[in-house]
Protein backbone atom coordinates (compact mmCIF):
# COMPACT_ATOMS: atom_id res chain seq x y z
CA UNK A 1 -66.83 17.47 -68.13
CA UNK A 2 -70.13 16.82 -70.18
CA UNK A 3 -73.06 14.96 -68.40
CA UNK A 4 -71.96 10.96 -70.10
CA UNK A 5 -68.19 11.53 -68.64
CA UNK A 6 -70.18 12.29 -65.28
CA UNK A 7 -72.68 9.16 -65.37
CA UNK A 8 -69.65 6.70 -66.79
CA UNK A 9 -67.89 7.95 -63.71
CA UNK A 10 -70.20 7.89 -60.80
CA UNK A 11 -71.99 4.28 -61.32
CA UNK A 12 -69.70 1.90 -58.67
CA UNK A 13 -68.46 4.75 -57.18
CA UNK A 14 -68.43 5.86 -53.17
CA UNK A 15 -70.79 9.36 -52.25
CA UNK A 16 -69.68 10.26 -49.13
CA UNK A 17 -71.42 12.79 -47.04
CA UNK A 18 -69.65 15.64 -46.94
CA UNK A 19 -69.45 17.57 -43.29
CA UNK A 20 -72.18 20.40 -44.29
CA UNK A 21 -74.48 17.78 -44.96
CA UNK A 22 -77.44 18.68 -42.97
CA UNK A 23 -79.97 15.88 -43.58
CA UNK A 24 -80.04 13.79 -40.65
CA UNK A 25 -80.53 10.75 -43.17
CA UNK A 26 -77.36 10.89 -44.95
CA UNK A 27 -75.16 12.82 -42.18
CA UNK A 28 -71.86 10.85 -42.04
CA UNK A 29 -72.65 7.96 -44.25
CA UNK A 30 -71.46 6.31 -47.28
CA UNK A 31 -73.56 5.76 -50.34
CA UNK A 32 -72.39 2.64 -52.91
CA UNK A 33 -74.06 4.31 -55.94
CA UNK A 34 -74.65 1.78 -58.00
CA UNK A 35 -77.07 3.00 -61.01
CA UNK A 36 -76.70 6.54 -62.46
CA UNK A 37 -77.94 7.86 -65.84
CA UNK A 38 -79.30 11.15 -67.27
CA UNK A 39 -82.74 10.24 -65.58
CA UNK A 40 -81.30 9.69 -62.33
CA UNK A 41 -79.43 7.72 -59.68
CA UNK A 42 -79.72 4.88 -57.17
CA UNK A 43 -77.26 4.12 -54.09
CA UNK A 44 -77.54 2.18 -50.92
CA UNK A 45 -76.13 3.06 -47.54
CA UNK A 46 -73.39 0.91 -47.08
CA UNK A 47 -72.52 2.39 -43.13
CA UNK A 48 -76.07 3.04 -41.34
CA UNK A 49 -77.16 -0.21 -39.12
CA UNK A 50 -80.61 -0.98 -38.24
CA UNK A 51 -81.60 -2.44 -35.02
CA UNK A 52 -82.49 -5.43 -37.48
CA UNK A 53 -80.35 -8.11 -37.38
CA UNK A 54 -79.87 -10.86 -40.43
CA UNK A 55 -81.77 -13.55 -38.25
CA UNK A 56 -84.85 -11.32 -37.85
CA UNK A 57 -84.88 -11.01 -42.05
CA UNK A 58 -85.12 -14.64 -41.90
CA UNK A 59 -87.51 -15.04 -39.40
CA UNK A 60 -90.29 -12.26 -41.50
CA UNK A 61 -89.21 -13.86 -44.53
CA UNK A 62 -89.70 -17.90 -43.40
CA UNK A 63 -86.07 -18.90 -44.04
CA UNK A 64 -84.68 -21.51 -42.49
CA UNK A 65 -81.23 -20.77 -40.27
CA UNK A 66 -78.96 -22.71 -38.47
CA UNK A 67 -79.34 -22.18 -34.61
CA UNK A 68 -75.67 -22.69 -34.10
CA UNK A 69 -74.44 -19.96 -36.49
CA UNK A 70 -74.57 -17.21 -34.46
CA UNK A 71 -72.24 -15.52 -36.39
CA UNK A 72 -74.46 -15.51 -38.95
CA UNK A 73 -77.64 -15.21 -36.97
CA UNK A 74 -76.02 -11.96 -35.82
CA UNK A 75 -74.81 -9.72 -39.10
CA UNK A 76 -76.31 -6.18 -39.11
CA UNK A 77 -79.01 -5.01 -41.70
CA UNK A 78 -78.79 -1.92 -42.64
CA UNK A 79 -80.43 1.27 -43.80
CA UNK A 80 -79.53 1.77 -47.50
CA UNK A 81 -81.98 4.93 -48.22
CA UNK A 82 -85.23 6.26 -47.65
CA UNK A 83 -86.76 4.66 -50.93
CA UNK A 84 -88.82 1.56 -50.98
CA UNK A 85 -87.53 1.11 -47.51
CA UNK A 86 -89.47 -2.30 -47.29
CA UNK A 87 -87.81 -4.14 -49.91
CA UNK A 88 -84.40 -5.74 -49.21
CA UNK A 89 -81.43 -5.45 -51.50
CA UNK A 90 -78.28 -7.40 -51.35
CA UNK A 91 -74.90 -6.29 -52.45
CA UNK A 92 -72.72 -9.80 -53.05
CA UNK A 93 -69.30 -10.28 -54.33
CA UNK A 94 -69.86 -13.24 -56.39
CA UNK A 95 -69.63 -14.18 -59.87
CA UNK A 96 -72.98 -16.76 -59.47
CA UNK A 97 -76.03 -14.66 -60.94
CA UNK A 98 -79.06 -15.27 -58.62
CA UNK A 99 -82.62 -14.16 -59.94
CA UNK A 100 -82.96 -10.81 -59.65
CA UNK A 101 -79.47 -9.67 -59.42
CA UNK A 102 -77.72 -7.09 -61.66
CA UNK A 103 -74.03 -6.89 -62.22
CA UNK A 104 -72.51 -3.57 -61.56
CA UNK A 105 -68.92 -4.52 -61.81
CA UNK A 106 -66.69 -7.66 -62.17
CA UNK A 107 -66.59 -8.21 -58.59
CA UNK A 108 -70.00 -6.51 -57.24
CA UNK A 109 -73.53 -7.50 -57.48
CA UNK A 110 -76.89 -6.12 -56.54
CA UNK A 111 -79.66 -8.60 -56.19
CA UNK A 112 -83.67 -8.61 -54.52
CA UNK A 113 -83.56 -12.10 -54.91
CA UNK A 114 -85.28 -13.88 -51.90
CA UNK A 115 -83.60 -17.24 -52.93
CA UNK A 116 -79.99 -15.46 -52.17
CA UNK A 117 -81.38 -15.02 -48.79
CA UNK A 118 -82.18 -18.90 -48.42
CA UNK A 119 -78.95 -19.87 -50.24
CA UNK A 120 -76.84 -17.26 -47.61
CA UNK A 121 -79.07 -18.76 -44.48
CA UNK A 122 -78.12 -22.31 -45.85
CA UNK A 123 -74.11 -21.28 -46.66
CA UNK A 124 -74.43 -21.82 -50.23
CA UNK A 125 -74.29 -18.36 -51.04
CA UNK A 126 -71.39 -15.75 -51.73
CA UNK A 127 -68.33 -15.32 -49.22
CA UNK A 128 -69.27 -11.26 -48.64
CA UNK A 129 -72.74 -9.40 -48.65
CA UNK A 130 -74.42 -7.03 -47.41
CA UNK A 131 -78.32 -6.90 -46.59
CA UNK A 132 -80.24 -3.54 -46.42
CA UNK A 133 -83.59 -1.92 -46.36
CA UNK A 134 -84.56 0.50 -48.52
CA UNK A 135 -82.22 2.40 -51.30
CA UNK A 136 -81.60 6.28 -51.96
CA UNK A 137 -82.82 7.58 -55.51
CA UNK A 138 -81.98 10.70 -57.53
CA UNK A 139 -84.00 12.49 -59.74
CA UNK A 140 -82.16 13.41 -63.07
CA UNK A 141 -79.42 16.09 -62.76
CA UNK A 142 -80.31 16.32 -59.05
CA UNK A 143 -77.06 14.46 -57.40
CA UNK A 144 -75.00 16.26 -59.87
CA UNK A 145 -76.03 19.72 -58.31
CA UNK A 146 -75.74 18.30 -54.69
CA UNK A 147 -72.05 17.02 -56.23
CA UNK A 148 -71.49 20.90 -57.59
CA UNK A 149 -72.98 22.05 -54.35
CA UNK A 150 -69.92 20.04 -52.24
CA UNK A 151 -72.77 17.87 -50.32
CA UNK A 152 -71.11 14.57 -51.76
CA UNK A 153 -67.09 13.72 -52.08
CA UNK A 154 -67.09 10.57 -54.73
CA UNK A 155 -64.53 7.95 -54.35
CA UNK A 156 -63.89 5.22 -56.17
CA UNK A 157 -65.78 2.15 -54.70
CA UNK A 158 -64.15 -1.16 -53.07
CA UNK A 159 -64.86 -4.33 -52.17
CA UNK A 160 -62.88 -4.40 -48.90
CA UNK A 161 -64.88 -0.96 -47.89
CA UNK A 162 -68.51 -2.28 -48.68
CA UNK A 163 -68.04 -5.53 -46.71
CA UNK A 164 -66.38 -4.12 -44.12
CA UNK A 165 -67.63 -5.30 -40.06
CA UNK A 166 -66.05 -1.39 -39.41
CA UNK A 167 -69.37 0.43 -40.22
CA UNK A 168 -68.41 3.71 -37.97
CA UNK A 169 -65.43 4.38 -39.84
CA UNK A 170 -66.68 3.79 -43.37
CA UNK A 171 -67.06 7.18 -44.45
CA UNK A 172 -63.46 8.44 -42.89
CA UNK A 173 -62.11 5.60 -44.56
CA UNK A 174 -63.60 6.30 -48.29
CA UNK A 175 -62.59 9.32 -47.80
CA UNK A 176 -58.95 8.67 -47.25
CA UNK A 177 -58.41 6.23 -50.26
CA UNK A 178 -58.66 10.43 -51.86
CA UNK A 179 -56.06 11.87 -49.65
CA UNK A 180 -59.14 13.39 -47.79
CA UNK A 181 -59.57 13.41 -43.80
CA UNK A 182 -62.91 14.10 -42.99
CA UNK A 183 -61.80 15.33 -39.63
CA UNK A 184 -60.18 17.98 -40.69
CA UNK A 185 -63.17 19.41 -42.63
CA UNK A 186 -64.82 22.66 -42.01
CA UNK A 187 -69.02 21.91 -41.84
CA UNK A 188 -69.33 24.81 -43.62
CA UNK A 189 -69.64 24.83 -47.31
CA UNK A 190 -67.32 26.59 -49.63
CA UNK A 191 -65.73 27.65 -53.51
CA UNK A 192 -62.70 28.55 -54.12
């Protein structure tokens, strides 16, 4: 497979951390990998929560939330990556473009747009998102040796799997869309 078959096929694509993986960062989590090119690659963890919760975004931020939507008051931030861990990126599911927000597939969305935020707090914004801190980054040729050196197993990505509430079982489920059971994987890494 030459290098553009391999960047066409990993942007909107699961990485899923692969047993072995001995980085206490990425152990057990799934990456939405959403730019990837011969200079590099960007993802977000899609399955590590923060302590943060949506309402304390709005709070820093000065955005005005309903008190009575706890539900909303209450939805998990998470970790997407040990990059620019400050700024806040939002994967949506909507075909409305907010400022900036870059479309990565028919049906998914990437956006740092602090209006999102207000339009989300005020329920004018999409039906499924989800808010994290921080991205990972790649330099280039660098995830496709941790790919070659069975760190990563790359799945197709879903909507249903990056919106998911079931955070915990993320990666396990990624992985199974393959035929894969991460269960039943040795930690140690192999070739055949």
């Amino acid at each position: 497979m030459n290098n553009t078959d391999l960047t066409n096929s990993l942007e909107n694509q699961f990485l899923i951390a692969m047993p072995q993986l001995a980085d206490p960062y990425f152990a057990n989590t799934v990456t939405y990998l959403w730019k990837h090119s011969d200079e590099g690659a960007l993802g977000i963890v899609i399955n590590k929560p923060l302590k943060a919760r949506l309402a304390d975004i709005f709070k820093e931020l000065e955005i005005t939330c309903p008190d009575d939507d706890e539900h909303l008051r209450q939805q998990r931030v998470f970790a997407g990556g040990p990059v620019e861990r400050e700024k806040g990126f939002i994967i949506y599911d909507s075909s409305k473009a907010w400022k900036s927000s870059v479309k990565i597939s028919d049906t998914i969305n990437i956006s740092t747009s602090r209006e999102l935020l207000r339009d989300i707090a005020n329920g004018s914004g999409p039906e499924h998102y989800l808010v994290a801190l921080g991205c990972a980054g790649w330099d280039g040729g660098q995830l496709e040796r941790e790919i070659a050196a069975n760190t990563w197993l790359t799945a197709p990505a879903t909507s249903e799997l990056i919106f998911s509430d079931d955070y915990k079982n993320k990666a396990v489920n990624a992985a199974a869309q393959l035929g894969v059971d991460l269960n039943k994987l040795s930690p140690e890494a192999g070739h055949s």
